[in-house]
Protein backbone atom coordinates (compact mmCIF):
# COMPACT_ATOMS: atom_id res chain seq x y z
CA UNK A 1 -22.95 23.48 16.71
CA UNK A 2 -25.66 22.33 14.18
CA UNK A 3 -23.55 23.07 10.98
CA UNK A 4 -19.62 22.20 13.29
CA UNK A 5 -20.43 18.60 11.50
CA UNK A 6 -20.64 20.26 7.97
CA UNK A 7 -17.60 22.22 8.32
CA UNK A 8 -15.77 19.24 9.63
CA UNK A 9 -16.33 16.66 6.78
CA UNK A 10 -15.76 20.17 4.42
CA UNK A 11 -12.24 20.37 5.59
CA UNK A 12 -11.86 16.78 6.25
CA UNK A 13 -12.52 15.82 2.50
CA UNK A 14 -10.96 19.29 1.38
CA UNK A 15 -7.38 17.59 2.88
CA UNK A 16 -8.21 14.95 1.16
CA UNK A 17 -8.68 16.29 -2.00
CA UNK A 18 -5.40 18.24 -2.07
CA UNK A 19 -3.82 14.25 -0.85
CA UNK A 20 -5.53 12.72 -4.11
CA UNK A 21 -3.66 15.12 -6.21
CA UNK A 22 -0.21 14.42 -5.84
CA UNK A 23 -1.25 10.08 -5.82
CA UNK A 24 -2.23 11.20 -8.86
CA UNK A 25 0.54 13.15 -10.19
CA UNK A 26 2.98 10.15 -9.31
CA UNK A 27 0.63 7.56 -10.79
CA UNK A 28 0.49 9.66 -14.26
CA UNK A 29 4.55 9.68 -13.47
CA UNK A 30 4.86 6.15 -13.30
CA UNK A 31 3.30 5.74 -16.58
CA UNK A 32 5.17 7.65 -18.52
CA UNK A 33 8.64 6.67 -16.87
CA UNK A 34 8.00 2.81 -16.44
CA UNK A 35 10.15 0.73 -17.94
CA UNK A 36 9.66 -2.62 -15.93
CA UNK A 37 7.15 -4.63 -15.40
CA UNK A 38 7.17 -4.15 -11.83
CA UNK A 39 6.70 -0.48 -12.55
CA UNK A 40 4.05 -1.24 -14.79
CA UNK A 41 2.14 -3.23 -12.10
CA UNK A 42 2.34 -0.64 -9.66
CA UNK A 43 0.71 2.65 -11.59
CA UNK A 44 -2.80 1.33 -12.57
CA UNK A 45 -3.23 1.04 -8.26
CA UNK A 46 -2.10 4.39 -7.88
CA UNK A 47 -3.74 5.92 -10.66
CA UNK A 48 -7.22 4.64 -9.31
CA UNK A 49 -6.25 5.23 -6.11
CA UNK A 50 -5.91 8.78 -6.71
CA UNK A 51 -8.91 8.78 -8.75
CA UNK A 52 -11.01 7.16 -6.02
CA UNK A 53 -9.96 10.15 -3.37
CA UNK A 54 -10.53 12.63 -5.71
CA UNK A 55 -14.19 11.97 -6.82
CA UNK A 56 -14.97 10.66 -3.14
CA UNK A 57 -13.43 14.02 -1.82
CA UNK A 58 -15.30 16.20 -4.05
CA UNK A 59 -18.63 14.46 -3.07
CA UNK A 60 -18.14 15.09 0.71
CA UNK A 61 -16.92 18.57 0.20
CA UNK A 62 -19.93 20.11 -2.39
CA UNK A 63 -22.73 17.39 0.07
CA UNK A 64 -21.19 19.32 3.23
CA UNK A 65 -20.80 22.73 2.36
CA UNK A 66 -23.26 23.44 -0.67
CA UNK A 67 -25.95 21.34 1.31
CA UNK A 68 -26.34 19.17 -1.57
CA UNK A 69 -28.51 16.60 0.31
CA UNK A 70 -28.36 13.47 -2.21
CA UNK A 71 -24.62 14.06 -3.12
CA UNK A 72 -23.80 13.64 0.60
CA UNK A 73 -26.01 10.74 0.78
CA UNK A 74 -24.15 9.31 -1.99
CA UNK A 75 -20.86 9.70 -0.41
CA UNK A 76 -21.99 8.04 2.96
CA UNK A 77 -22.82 4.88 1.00
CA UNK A 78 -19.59 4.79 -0.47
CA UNK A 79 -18.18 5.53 2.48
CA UNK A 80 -19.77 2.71 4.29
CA UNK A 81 -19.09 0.18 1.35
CA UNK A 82 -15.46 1.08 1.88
CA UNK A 83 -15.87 0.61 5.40
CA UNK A 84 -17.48 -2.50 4.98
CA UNK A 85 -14.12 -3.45 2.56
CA UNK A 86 -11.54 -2.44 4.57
CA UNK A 87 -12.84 -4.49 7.79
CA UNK A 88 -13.25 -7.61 5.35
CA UNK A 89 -9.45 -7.28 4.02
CA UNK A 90 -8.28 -7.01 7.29
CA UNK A 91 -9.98 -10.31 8.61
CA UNK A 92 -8.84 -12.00 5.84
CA UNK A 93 -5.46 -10.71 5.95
CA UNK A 94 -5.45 -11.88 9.24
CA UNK A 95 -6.66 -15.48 8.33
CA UNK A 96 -4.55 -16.05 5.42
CA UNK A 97 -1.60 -14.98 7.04
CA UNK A 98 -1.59 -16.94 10.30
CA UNK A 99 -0.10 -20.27 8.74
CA UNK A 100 3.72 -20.42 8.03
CA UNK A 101 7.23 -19.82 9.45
CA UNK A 102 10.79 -20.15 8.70
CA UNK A 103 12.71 -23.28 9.82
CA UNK A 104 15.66 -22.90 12.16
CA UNK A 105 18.13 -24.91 10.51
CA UNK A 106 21.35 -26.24 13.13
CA UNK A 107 24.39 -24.26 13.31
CA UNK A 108 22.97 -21.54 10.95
CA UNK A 109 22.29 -17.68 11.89
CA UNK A 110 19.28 -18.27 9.13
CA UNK A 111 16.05 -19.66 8.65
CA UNK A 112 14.89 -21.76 5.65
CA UNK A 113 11.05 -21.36 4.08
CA UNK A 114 8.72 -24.17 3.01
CA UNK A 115 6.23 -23.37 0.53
CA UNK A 116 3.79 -26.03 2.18
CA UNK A 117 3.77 -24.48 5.25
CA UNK A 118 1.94 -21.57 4.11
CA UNK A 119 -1.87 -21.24 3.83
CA UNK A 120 -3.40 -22.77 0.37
CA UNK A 121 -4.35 -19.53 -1.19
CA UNK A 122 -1.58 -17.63 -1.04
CA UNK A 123 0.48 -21.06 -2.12
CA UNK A 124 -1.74 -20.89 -5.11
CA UNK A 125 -1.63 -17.23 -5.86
CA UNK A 126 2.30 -17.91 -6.25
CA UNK A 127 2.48 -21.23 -7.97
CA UNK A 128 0.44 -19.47 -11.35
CA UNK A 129 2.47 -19.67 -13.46
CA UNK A 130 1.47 -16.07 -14.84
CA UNK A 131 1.83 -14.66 -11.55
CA UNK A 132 5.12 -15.98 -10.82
CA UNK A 133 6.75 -14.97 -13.94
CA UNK A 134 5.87 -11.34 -13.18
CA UNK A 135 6.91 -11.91 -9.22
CA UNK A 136 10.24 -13.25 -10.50
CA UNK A 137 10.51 -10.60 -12.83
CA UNK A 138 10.50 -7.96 -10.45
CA UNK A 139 12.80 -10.05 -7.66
CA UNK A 140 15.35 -9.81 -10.24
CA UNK A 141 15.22 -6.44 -11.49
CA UNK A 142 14.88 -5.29 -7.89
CA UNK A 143 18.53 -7.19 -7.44
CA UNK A 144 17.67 -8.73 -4.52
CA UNK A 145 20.20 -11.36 -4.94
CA UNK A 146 22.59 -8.37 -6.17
CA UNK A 147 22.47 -7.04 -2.85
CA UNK A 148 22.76 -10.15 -1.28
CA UNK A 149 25.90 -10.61 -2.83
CA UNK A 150 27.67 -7.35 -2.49
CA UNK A 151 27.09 -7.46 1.37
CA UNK A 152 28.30 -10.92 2.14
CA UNK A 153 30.40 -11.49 -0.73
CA UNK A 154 33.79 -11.40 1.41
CA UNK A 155 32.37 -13.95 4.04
CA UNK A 156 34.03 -17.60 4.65
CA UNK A 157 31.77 -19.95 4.97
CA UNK A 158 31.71 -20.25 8.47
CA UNK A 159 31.03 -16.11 8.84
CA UNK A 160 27.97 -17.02 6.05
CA UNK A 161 26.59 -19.49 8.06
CA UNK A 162 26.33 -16.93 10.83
CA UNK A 163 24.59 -14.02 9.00
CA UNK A 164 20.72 -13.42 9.71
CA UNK A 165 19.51 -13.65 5.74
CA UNK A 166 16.03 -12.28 4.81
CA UNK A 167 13.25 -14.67 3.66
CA UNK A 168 13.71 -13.77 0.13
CA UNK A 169 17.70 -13.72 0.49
CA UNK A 170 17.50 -17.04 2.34
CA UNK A 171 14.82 -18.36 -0.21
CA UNK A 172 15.91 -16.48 -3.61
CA UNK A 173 19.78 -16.49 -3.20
CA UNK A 174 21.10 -19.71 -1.95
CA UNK A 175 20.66 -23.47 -2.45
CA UNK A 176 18.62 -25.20 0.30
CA UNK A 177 21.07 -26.91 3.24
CA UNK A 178 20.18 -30.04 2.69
CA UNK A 179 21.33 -29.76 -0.96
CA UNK A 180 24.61 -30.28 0.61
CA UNK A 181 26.21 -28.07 -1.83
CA UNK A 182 29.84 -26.72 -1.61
CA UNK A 183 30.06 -23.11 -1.19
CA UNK A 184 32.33 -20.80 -2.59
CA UNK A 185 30.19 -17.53 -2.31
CA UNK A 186 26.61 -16.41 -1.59
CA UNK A 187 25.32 -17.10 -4.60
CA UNK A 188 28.31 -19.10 -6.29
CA UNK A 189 27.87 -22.76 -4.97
CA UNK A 190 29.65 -25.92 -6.34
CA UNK A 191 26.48 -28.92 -6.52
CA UNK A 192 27.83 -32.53 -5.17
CA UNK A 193 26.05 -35.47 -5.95
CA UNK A 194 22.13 -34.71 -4.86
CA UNK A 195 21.08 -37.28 -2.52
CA UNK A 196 18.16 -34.99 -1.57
CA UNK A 197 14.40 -35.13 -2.40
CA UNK A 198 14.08 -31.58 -2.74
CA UNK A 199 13.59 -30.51 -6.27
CA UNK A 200 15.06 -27.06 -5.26
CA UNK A 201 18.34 -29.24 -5.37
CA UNK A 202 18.03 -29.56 -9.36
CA UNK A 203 16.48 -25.73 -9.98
CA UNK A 204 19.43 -24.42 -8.31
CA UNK A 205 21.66 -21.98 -10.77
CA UNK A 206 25.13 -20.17 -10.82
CA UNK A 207 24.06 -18.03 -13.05
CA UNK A 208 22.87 -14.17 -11.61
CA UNK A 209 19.65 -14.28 -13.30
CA UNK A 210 18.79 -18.04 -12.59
CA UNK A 211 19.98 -18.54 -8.98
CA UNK A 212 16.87 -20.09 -6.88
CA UNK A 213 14.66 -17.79 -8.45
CA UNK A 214 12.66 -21.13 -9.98
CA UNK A 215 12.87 -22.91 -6.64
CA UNK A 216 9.43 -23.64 -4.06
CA UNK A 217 12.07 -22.14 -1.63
CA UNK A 218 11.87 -18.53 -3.38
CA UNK A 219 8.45 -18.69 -3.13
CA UNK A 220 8.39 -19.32 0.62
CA UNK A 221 10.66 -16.54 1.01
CA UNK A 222 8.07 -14.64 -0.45
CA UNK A 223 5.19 -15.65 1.00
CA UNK A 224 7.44 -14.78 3.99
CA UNK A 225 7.90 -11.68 3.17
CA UNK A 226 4.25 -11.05 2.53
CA UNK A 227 2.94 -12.42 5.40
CA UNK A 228 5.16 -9.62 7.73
CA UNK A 229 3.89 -7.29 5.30
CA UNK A 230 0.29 -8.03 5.47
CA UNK A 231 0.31 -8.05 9.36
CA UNK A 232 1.79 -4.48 9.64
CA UNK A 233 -1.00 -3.77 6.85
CA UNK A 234 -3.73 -5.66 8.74
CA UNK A 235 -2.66 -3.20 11.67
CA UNK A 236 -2.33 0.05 9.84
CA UNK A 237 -6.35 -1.05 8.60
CA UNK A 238 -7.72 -0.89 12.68
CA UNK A 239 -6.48 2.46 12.74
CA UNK A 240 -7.73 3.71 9.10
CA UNK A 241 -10.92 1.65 9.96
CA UNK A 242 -11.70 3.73 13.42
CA UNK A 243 -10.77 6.98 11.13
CA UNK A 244 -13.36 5.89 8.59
CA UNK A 245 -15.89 5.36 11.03
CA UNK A 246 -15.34 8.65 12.71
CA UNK A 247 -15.53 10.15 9.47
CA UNK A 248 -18.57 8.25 8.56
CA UNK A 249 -21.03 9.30 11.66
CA UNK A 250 -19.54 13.18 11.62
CA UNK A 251 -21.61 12.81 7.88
CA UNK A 252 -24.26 11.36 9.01
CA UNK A 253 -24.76 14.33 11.06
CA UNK A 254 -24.05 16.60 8.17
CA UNK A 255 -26.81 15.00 6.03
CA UNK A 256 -28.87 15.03 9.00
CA UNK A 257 -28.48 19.23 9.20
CA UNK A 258 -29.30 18.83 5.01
CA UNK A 259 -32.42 17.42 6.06
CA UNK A 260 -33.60 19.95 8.77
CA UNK A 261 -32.39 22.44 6.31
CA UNK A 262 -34.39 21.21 3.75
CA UNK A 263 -37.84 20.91 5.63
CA UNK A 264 -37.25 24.50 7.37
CA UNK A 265 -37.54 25.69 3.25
CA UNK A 266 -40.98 23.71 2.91
């Protein structure tokens, strides 16, 4: 039973090992075959992702089974430091995410998304202009609106009005309601006179690449999105966080059995 714990976190970190190598095979993949920017943003995250497991890995597995005493100390800290990470993320996840909601508009099968009703930091995250321009970016190459199009493009309006839209296609892909505009299809719309307050109104674009992609709206639609995202994330972290902990005292005992080992050679 005294060395169950060091054969545990062995083959614990050795399945972990073989899972860094193919994060890192499709990071190295990404970098050679990116061609957006989205792409682009997404290998450097994978790539030191897979690095992370790797190196972590390989200290649990030679501190566990070669007794290697101050490796596996080593890899505890870390451990706990990650620990100590993923609880904070998922608090804060939590707390950024609980402000904001979509609108139910009258008569309409959709919602419509405020940028103000969302919580300050992520409204600022989005606003940057930097950050945007690489958000928008990747909304268009991922043809979100593209989509949009091609699966209600045959609706009146009255079968439009009906439809349950996403954030982003409610947000992204369509002028606000109470632009008042005049539609002809999803993202074709024919702009009255603008009595409206809502500088969405004015952003608003025929054109494919221009649509509402400039609009507060898109960004709610977002933030939307994101918010969904983060709560399925914030849940997925509980579960990785009690797997981490388990983890975490089954090497405690390991370097505990270094120890004994270590004074039974003195």
């Amino acid at each position: 039973m005294s060395r169950f714990s060091n054969n545990l976190i062995g083959l614990l970190n050795f399945l972990t090992l073989l899972l860094s190598i193919p994060i890192l095979v499709m990071g190295v993949w990404l970098h050679k075959q990116s061609t957006t920017e989205c792409e682009r943003f997404l290998e450097k995250p994978i790539i030191a992702l897979g690095v992370f497991l790797l190196v972590v890995s390989l200290m649990g597995l030679i501190g566990a089974c070669c007794r290697v005493s101050w490796l596996l100390w080593f890899y505890l800290l870390v451990m706990f430091l990650l620990i100590v990470l993923v609880f904070a993320f998922t608090i804060f996840a939590f707390v950024v995410t609980n402000k904001g909601a979509g609108e139910a508009v009258s008569n309409r099968g959709y919602k419509e998304y405020k940028l103000g009703d969302y919580s300050n930091w992520l409204q600022n995250k989005v606003t940057d202009g930097g950050n945007w321009k690489r958000i928008r970016s990747c909304l268009v190459s991922g043809k979100v609106c593209d989509d949009f199009q091609a699966k209600f493009g045959k609706d009146s309006v009255e079968q439009f009005h009906t439809e349950k839209l996403s954030a982003l296609q409610s947000g992204c892909c369509k002028p606000s309601e109470d632009c008042g505009f005049t539609y002809v299809s999803p993202t074709n719309w024919t702009p009255g006179t603008v009595n409206s307050t809502n500088l969405d109104c004015k952003a608003w674009n025929n054109d494919p690449k221009i649509l509402c992609f400039d609009c507060q709206s898109c960004k709610a639609g977002l933030l939307q999105n994101l918010k969904t995202d983060w709560k399925k994330v914030a849940v997925v972290n509980i579960i990785f966080l009690i797997f981490l902990v388990i983890v975490y005292s089954i090497g405690c005992c390991a370097f505990r059995n270094n120890r004994k080992d270590n004074w039974k050679r003195y």
